[in-house]
Protein backbone atom coordinates (compact mmCIF):
# COMPACT_ATOMS: atom_id res chain seq x y z
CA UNK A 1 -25.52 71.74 -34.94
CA UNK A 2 -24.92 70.53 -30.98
CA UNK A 3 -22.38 67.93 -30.11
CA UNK A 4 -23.10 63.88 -30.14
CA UNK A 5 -21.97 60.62 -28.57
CA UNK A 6 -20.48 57.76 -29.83
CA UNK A 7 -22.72 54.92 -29.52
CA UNK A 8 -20.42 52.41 -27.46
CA UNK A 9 -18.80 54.66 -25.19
CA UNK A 10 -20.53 57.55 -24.87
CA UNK A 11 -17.60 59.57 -25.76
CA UNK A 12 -18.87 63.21 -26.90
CA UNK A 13 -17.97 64.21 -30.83
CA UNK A 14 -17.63 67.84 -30.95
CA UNK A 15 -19.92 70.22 -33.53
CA UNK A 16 -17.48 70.93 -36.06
CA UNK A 17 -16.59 74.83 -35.62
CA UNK A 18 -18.09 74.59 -32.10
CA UNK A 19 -17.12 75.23 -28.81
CA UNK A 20 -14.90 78.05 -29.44
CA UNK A 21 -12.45 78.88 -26.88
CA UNK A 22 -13.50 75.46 -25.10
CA UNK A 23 -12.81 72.29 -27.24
CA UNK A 24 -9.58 71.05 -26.15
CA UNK A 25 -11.58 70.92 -22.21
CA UNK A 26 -14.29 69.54 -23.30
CA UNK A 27 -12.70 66.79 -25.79
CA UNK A 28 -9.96 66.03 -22.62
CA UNK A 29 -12.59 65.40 -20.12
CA UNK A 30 -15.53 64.59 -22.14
CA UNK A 31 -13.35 61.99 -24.99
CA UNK A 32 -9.67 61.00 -23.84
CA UNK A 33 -10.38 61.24 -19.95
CA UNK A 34 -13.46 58.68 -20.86
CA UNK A 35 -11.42 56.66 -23.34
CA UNK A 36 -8.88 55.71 -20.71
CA UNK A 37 -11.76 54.74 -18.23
CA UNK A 38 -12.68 52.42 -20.97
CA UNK A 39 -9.45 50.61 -21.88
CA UNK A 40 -8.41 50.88 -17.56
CA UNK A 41 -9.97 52.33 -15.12
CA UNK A 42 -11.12 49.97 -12.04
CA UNK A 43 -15.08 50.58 -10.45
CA UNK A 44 -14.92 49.57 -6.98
CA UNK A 45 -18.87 49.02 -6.84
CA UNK A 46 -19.94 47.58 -3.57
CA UNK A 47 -22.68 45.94 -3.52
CA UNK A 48 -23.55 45.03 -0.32
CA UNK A 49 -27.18 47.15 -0.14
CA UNK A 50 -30.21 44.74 -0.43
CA UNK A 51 -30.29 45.97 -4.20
CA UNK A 52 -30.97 43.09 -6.83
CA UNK A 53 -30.49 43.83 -9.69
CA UNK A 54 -27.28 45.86 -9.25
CA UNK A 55 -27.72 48.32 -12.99
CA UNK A 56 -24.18 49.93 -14.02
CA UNK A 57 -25.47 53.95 -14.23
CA UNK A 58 -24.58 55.00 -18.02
CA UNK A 59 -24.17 58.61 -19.14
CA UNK A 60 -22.88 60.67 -22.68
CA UNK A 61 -20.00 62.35 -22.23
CA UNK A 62 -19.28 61.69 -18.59
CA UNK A 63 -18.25 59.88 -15.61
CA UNK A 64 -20.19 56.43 -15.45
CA UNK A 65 -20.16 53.22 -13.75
CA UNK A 66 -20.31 51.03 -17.30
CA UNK A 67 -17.38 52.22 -19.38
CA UNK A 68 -14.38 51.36 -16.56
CA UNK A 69 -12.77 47.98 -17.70
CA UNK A 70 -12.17 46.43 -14.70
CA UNK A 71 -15.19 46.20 -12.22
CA UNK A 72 -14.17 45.13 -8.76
CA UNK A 73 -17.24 43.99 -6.94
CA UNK A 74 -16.55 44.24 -3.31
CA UNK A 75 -18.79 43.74 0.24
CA UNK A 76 -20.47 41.61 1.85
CA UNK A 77 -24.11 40.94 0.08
CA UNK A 78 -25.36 37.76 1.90
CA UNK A 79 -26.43 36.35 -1.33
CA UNK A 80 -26.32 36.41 -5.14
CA UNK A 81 -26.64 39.77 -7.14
CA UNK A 82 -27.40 40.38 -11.00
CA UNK A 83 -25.30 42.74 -12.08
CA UNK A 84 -26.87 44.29 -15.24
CA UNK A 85 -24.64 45.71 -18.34
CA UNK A 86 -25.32 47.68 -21.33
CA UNK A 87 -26.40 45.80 -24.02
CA UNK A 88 -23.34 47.24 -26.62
CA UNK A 89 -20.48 45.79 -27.38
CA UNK A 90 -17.59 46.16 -24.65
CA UNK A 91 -15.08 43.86 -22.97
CA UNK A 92 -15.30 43.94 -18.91
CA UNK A 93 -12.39 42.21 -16.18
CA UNK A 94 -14.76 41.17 -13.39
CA UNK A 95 -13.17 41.03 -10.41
CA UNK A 96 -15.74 39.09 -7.48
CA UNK A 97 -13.97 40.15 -3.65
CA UNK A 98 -17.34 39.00 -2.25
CA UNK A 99 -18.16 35.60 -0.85
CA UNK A 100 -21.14 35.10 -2.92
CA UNK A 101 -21.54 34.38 -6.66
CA UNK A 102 -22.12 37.45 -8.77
CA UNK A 103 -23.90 37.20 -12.37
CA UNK A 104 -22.95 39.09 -14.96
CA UNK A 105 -25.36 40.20 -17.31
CA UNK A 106 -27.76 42.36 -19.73
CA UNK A 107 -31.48 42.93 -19.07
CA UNK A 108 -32.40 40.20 -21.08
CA UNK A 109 -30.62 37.09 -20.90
CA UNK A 110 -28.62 34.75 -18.09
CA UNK A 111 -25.67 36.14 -18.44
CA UNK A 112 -22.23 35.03 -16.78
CA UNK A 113 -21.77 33.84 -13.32
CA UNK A 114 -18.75 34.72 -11.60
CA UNK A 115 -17.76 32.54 -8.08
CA UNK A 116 -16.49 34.27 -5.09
CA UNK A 117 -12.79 35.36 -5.54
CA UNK A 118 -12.57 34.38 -9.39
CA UNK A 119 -11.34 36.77 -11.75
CA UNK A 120 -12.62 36.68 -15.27
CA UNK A 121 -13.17 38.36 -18.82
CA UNK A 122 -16.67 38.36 -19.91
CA UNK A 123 -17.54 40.32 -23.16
CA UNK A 124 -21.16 42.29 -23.95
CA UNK A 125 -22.33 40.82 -27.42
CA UNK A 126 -25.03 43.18 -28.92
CA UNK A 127 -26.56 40.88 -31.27
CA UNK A 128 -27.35 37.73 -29.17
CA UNK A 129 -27.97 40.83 -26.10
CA UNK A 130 -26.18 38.66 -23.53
CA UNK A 131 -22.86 38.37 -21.90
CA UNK A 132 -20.23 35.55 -22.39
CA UNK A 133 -17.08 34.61 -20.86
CA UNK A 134 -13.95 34.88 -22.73
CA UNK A 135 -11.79 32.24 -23.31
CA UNK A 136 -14.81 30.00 -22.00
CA UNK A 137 -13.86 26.44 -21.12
CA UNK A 138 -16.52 24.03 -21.54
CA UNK A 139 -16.85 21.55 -18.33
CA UNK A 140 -15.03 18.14 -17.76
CA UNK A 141 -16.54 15.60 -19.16
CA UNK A 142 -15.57 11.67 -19.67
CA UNK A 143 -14.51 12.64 -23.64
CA UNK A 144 -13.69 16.34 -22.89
CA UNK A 145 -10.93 17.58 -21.22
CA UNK A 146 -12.18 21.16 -19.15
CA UNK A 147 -13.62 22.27 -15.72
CA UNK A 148 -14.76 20.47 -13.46
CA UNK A 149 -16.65 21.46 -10.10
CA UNK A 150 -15.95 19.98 -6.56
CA UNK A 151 -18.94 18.27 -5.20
CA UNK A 152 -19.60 19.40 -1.63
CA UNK A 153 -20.38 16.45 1.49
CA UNK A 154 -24.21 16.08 0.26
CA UNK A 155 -23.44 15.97 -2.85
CA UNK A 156 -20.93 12.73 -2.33
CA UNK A 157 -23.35 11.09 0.23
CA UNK A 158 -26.11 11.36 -2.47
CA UNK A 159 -23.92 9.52 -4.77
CA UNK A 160 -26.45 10.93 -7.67
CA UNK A 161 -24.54 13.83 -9.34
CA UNK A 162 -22.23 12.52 -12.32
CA UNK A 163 -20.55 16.05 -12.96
CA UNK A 164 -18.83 17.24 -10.27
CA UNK A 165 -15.21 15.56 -8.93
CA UNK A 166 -15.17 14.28 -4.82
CA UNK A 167 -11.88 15.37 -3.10
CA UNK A 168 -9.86 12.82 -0.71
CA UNK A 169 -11.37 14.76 2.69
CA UNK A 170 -15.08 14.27 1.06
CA UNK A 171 -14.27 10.55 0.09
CA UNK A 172 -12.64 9.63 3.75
CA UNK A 173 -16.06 11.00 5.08
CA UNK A 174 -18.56 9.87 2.92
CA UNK A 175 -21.03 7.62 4.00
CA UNK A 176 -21.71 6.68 0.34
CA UNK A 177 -18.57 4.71 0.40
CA UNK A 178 -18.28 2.21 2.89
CA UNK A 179 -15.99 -0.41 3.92
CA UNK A 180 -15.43 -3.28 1.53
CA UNK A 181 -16.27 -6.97 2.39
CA UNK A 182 -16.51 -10.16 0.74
CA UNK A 183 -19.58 -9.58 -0.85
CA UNK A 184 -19.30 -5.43 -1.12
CA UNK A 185 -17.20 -2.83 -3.20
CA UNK A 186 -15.92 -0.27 -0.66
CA UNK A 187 -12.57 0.82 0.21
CA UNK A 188 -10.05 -1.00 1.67
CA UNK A 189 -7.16 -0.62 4.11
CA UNK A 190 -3.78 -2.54 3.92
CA UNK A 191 -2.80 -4.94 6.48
CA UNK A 192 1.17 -4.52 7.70
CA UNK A 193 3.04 -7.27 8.13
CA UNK A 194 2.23 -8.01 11.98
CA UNK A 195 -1.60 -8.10 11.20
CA UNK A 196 -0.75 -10.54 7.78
CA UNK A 197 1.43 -12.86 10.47
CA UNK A 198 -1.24 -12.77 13.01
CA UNK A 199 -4.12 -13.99 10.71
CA UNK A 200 -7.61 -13.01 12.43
CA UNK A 201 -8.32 -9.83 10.17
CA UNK A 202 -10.88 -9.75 8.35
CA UNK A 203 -11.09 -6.27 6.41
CA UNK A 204 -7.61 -5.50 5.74
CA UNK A 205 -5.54 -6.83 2.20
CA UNK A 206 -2.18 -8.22 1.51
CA UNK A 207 -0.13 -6.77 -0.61
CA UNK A 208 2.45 -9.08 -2.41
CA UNK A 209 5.19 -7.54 -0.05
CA UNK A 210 3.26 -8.79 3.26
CA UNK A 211 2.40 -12.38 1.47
CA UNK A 212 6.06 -12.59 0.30
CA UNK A 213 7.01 -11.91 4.55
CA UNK A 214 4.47 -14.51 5.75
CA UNK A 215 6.23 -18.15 5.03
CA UNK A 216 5.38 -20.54 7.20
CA UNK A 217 7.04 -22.61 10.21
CA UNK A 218 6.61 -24.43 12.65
CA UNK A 219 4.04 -22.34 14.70
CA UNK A 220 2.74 -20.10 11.52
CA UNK A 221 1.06 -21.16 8.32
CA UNK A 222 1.94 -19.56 4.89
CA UNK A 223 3.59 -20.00 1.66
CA UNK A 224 6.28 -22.04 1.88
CA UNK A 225 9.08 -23.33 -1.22
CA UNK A 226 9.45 -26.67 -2.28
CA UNK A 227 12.77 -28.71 -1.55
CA UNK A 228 15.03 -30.03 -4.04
CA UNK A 229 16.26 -33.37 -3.99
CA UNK A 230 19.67 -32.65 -3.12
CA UNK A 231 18.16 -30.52 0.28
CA UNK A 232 15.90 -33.70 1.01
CA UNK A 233 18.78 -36.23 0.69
CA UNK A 234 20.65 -33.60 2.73
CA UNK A 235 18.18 -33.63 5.21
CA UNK A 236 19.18 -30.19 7.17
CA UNK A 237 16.65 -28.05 5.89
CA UNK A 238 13.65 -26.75 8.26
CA UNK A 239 11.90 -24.41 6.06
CA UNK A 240 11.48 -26.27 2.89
CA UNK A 241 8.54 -29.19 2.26
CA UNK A 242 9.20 -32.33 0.43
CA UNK A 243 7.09 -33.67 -1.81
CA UNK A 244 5.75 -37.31 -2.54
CA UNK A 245 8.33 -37.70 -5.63
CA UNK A 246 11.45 -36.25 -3.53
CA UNK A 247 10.45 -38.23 -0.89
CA UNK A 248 10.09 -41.67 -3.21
CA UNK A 249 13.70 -40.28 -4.69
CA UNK A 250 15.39 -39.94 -1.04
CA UNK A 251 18.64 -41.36 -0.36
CA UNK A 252 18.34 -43.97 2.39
CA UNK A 253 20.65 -45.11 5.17
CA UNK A 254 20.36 -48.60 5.72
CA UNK A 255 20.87 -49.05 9.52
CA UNK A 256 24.84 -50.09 10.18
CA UNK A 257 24.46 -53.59 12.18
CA UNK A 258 28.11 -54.73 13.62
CA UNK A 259 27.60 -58.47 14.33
CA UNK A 260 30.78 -59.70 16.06
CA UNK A 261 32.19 -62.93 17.58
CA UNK A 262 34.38 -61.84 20.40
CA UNK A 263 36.88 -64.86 21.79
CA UNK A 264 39.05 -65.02 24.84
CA UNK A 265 41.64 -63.50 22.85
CA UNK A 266 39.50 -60.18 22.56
CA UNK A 267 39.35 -60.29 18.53
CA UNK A 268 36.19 -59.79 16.71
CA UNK A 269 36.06 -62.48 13.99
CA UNK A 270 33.08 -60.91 12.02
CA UNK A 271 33.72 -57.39 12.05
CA UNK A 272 31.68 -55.09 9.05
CA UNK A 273 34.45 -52.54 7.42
CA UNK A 274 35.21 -49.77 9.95
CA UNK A 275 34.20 -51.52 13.22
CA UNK A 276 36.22 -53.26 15.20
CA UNK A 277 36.11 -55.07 18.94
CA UNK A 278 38.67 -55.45 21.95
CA UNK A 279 38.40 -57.75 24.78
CA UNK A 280 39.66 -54.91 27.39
CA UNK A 281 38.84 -57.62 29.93
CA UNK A 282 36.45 -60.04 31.42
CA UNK A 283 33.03 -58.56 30.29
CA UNK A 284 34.11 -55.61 29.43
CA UNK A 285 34.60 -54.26 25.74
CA UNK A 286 35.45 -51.48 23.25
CA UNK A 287 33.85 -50.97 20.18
CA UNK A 288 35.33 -49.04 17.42
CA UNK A 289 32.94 -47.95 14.76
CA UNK A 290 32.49 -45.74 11.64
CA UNK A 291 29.69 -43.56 11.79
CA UNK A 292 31.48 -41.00 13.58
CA UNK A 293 28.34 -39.29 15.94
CA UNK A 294 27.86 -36.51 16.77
CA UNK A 295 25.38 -37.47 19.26
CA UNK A 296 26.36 -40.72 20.26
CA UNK A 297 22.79 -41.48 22.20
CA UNK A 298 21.80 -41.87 18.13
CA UNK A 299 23.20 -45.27 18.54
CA UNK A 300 21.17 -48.23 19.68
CA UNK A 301 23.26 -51.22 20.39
CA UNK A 302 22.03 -54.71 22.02
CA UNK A 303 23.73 -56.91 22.67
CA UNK A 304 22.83 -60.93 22.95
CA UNK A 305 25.06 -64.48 22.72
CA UNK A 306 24.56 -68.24 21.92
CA UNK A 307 23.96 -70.73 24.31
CA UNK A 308 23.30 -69.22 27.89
CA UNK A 309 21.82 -66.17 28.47
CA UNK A 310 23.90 -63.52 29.87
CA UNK A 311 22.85 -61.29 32.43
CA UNK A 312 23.39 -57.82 31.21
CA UNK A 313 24.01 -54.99 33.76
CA UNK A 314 21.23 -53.10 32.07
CA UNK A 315 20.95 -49.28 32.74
CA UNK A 316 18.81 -47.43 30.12
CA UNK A 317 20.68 -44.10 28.66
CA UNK A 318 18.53 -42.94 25.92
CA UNK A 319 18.31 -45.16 23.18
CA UNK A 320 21.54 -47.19 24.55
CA UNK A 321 20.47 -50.64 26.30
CA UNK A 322 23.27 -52.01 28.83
CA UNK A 323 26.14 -50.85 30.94
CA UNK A 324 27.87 -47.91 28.49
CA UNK A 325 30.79 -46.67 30.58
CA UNK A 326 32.07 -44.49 28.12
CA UNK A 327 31.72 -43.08 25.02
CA UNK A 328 32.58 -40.92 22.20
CA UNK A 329 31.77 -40.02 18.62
CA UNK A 330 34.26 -43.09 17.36
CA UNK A 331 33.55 -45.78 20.46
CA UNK A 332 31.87 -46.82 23.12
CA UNK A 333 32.50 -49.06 26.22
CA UNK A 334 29.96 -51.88 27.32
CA UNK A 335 30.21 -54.17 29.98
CA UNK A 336 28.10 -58.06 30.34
CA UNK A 337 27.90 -60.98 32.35
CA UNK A 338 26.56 -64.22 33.03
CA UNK A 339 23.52 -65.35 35.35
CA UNK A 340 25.66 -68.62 36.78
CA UNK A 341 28.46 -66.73 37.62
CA UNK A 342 26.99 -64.42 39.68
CA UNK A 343 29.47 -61.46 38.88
CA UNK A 344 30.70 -60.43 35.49
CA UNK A 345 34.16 -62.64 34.62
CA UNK A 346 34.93 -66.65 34.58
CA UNK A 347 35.96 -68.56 32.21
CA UNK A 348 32.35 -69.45 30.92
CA UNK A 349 32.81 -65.71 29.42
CA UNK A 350 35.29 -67.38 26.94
CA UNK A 351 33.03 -69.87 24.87
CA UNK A 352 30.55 -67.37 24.32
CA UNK A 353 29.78 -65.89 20.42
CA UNK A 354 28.85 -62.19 21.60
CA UNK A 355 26.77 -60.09 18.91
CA UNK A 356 26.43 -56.65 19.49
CA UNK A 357 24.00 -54.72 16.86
CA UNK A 358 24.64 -51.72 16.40
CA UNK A 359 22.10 -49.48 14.35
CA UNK A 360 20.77 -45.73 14.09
């Protein structure tokens, strides 16, 4: 009785009795060298030659291209290859160093493809007579958690494929997604804080941080916070807007009016609280008064008396009508006359009931 193979591995099983003088050889190189080949060994098949399909060489009891484990597929082929397999069950590391996608498979059936530079298990199933991967994950889908492929620039531009995922350099360059506007979905870029102040673009967004930065003034319009009562009463505040019920609520100042009857003697006899009047001399008078300015041009005062009209030596400063000769935040100076006299003084000057008003 001769020798056999095992039907998987093509390892040799030695005639019982045979091979005198010659079994431990034969079942080293022809059983244990072969076993390790199939639990180890790496193939280093190139297959760049125009071959397609690319059939692992199988052989009892020796040396052959389909037992190693790992199968490194190395070269440069230009294109896909089948790589054909033994239909018996064995477990294969495929190793693709080309640039092209290999396939994987028995005579038969589709098989396994393998991309450039992946490395992956694949297993030989004898029944269904085709090749599988091993620890397959199924693809990415939108209930599935898995793999997903990137879509290359056609792919994106088409807009059509619903299985593959677009990268940022694909999306910046598609022409699939275009700028949005105020009728369009697109993308969008955000405005800075110069562009939101400015105003005049029209394809930019603002983000709550720019809108909060834009209030407006006096030469810029934007959001802008509502006064109190207390700030419009104040009436300080140039950022704030007042509405119709703070403005219907506002404190007023009734205008200050000094009326006051000013004798020979110099004394005002109707003099408001605060104010008072002094006769410094003929035509000339000081007036003391509460509203403590700091811009005394604020003040208005005119000045008129009963019976003849005097003649007032009238320079305009500002708001101020007559002669002021001096003034200050508490006081001002003022100087009249009378058209009959010719030049300010007489006694005429003494019978006179002067009124100066005095209001903001």
């Amino acid at each position: 009785m001769a020798d056999t193979f095992t039907s998987l591995l093509r390892l040799v099983l030695q005639e019982t009795g045979g091979n005198q003088n010659v079994w431990g050889d034969i079942n080293n190189a022809s059983a244990i060298d072969l076993l390790e080949d199939s639990i180890a060994a790496r193939l280093d098949l190139d297959v760049t030659p125009a071959i397609d399909p690319v059939t692992l060489t199988t052989q009892n009891g020796a040396d052959d291209q389909a037992r190693n484990m790992i199968i490194a597929l190395t070269g440069a082929p230009g294109g896909t290859r089948d790589i054909i397999v033994p239909s018996t069950s064995k477990l294969y590391i495929i190793s693709n160093e080309t640039a092209d996608v290999m396939t994987i498979k028995t005579v038969a059936n589709a098989g396994v493809d393998v991309r450039a530079g992946a490395r992956v298990a694949v297993m030989v199933d004898p029944v269904a007579d085709d090749v599988f991967e091993v620890g397959f994950v199924p693809a990415a889908s939108e209930t599935e958690a898995g793999v997903i492929q990137i879509a290359d620039q056609a792919e994106v531009d088409a807009g059509a494929d619903d299985t593959k995922a677009i990268t940022p350099l694909k999306y910046e360059n598609s022409s699939q997604i275009a700028q949005a506007t105020d009728s369009t979905l697109g993308r969008v870029v955000l405005a800075d804080q110069a562009e939101v102040d400015l105003g005049s673009d029209a394809v930019k967004v603002i983000t709550p941080a720019t809108y909060e930065g834009r209030k407006s003034s006096t030469d810029l319009s934007g959001h802008i916070e509502i006064a109190t009562q207390t700030e419009v009463d104040t009436g300080t505040d140039t950022e704030r807007a007042v509405t119709p019920a703070t403005l219907a609520n506002a404190a007023t100042t009734v205008p200050t009016i000094f009326l006051g009857y000013v004798p020979s003697t110099g004394v005002g006899e109707v003099v408001p609280a605060g104010w008072s009047v002094v006769r410094d001399s003929v035509g000339l008078y000081t007036v003391t008064h509460n509203l403590a300015l700091s811009g005394i041009n604020d003040l208005i005062i005119q000045i008129t008396c009963q019976g003849e009209p005097p003649t007032i030596n009238i320079l305009t400063d500002q708001f101020i009508l007559g002669t002021v000769i001096s003034k200050t935040a508490n006081t001002f100076r003022v100087t009249v006359g009378f058209p009959d006299m010719g030049t300010i003084g007489g006694a005429e000057h003494e019978d006179r009931n002067w009124m100066f008003a005095c209001f903001l």
